[in-house]
Each structure stands twice: as C-alpha cells, then as structure tokens.
C-alpha atoms as a PDB file:
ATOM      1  CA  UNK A   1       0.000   0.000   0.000  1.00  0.00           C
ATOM      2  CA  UNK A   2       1.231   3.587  -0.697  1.00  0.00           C
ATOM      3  CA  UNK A   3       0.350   7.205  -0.479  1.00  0.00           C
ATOM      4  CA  UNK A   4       0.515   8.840  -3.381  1.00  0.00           C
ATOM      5  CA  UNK A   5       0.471  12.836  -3.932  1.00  0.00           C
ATOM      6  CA  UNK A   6      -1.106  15.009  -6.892  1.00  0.00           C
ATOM      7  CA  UNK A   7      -2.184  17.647  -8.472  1.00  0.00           C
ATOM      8  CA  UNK A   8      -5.695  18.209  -9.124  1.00  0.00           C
ATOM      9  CA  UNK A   9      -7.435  20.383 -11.577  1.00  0.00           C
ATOM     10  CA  UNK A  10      -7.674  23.633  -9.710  1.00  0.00           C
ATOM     11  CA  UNK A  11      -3.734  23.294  -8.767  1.00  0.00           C
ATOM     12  CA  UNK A  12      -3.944  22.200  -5.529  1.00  0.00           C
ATOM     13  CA  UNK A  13      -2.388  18.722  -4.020  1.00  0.00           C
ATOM     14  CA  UNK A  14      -4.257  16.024  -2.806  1.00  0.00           C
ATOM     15  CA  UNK A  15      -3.463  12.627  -1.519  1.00  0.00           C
ATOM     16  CA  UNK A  16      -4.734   8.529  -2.301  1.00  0.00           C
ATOM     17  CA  UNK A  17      -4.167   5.827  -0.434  1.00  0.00           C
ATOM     18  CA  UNK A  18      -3.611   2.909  -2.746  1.00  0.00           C
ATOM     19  CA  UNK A  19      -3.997  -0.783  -2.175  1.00  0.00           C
ATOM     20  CA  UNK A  20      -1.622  -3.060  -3.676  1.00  0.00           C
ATOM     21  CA  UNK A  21      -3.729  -3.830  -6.598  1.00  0.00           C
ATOM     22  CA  UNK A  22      -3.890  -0.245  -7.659  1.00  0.00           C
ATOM     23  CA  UNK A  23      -7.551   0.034  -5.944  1.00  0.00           C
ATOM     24  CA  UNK A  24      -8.120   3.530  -4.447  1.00  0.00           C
ATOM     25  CA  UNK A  25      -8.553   2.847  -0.694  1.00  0.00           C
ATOM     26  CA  UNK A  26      -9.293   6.541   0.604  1.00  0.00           C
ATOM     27  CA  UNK A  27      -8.716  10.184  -0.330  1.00  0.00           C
ATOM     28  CA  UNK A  28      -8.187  13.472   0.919  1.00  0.00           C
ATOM     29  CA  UNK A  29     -11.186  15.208   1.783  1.00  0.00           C
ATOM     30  CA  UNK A  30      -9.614  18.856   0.738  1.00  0.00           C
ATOM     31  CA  UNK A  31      -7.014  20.098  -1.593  1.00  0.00           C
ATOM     32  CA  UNK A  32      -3.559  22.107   0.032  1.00  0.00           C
ATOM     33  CA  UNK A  33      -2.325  24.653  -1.324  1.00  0.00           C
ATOM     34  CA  UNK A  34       1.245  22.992  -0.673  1.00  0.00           C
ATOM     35  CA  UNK A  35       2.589  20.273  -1.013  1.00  0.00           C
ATOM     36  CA  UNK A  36       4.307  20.291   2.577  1.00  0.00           C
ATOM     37  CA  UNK A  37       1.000  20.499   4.147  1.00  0.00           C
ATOM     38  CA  UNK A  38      -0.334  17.954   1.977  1.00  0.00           C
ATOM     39  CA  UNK A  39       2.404  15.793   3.227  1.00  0.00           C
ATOM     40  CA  UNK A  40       1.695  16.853   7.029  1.00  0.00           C
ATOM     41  CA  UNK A  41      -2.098  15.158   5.804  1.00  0.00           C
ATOM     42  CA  UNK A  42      -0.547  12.423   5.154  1.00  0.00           C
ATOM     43  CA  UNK A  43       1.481  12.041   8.588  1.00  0.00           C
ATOM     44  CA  UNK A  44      -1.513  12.697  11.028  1.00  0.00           C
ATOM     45  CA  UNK A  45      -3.813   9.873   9.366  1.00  0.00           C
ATOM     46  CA  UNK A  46      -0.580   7.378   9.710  1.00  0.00           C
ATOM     47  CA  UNK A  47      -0.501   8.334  13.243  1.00  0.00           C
ATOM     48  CA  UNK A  48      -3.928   7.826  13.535  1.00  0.00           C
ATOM     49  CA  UNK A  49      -4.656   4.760  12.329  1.00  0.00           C
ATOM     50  CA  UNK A  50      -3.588   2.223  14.533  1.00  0.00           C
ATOM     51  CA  UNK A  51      -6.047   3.552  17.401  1.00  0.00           C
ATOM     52  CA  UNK A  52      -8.764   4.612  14.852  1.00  0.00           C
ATOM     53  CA  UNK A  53     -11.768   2.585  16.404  1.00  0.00           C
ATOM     54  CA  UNK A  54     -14.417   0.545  13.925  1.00  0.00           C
ATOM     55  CA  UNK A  55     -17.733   1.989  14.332  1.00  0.00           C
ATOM     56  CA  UNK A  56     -21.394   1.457  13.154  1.00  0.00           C
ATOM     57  CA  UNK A  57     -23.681   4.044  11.966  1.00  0.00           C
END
C-alpha cells in the first residue's frame, strides 16, 4: 500500500491511499495549497490509524 500525492485540476495537491492492486482505498477530503501540508495530511492519518476505532452508523 502507498500514499501517493497530486495535483488536481484547480492546482492544488491532494493525496490517495492505494492498495496493492492499484484500488483507491481513501482520499483526501480537501485540496492544500502545498505540497508540505499535503504531506503533514498524510502524517496525522498514519498516526492515527492504529487507534482509529471501527464503528457502526
């Protein structure tokens, strides 16, 4: 699996989270205006993901 940073349309980056298979697993849910702070995205949903609970709704 792999993060993977772009541009989109309007110029601003974004970031997927790719399975293995090349299947889109999650996105970001706004664009950055850099790509540093894209990257910081990136870092707080690694550090949040191995206490991120499973939930119903």
């Amino acid at each position: 699996m792999k993060f993977v940073l772009y541009k989109d349309a309007r110029g601003e980056w974004r970031w997927r989270f790719k399975a293995a298979n090349g299947n889109i697993i999650c996105v970001s849910s706004e664009g950055y205006s850099s790509k540093q702070s894209a990257q910081h995205s990136i870092e707080s949903v690694k550090k949040g993901m191995p206490d991120a609970p499973v939930t119903e709704e």
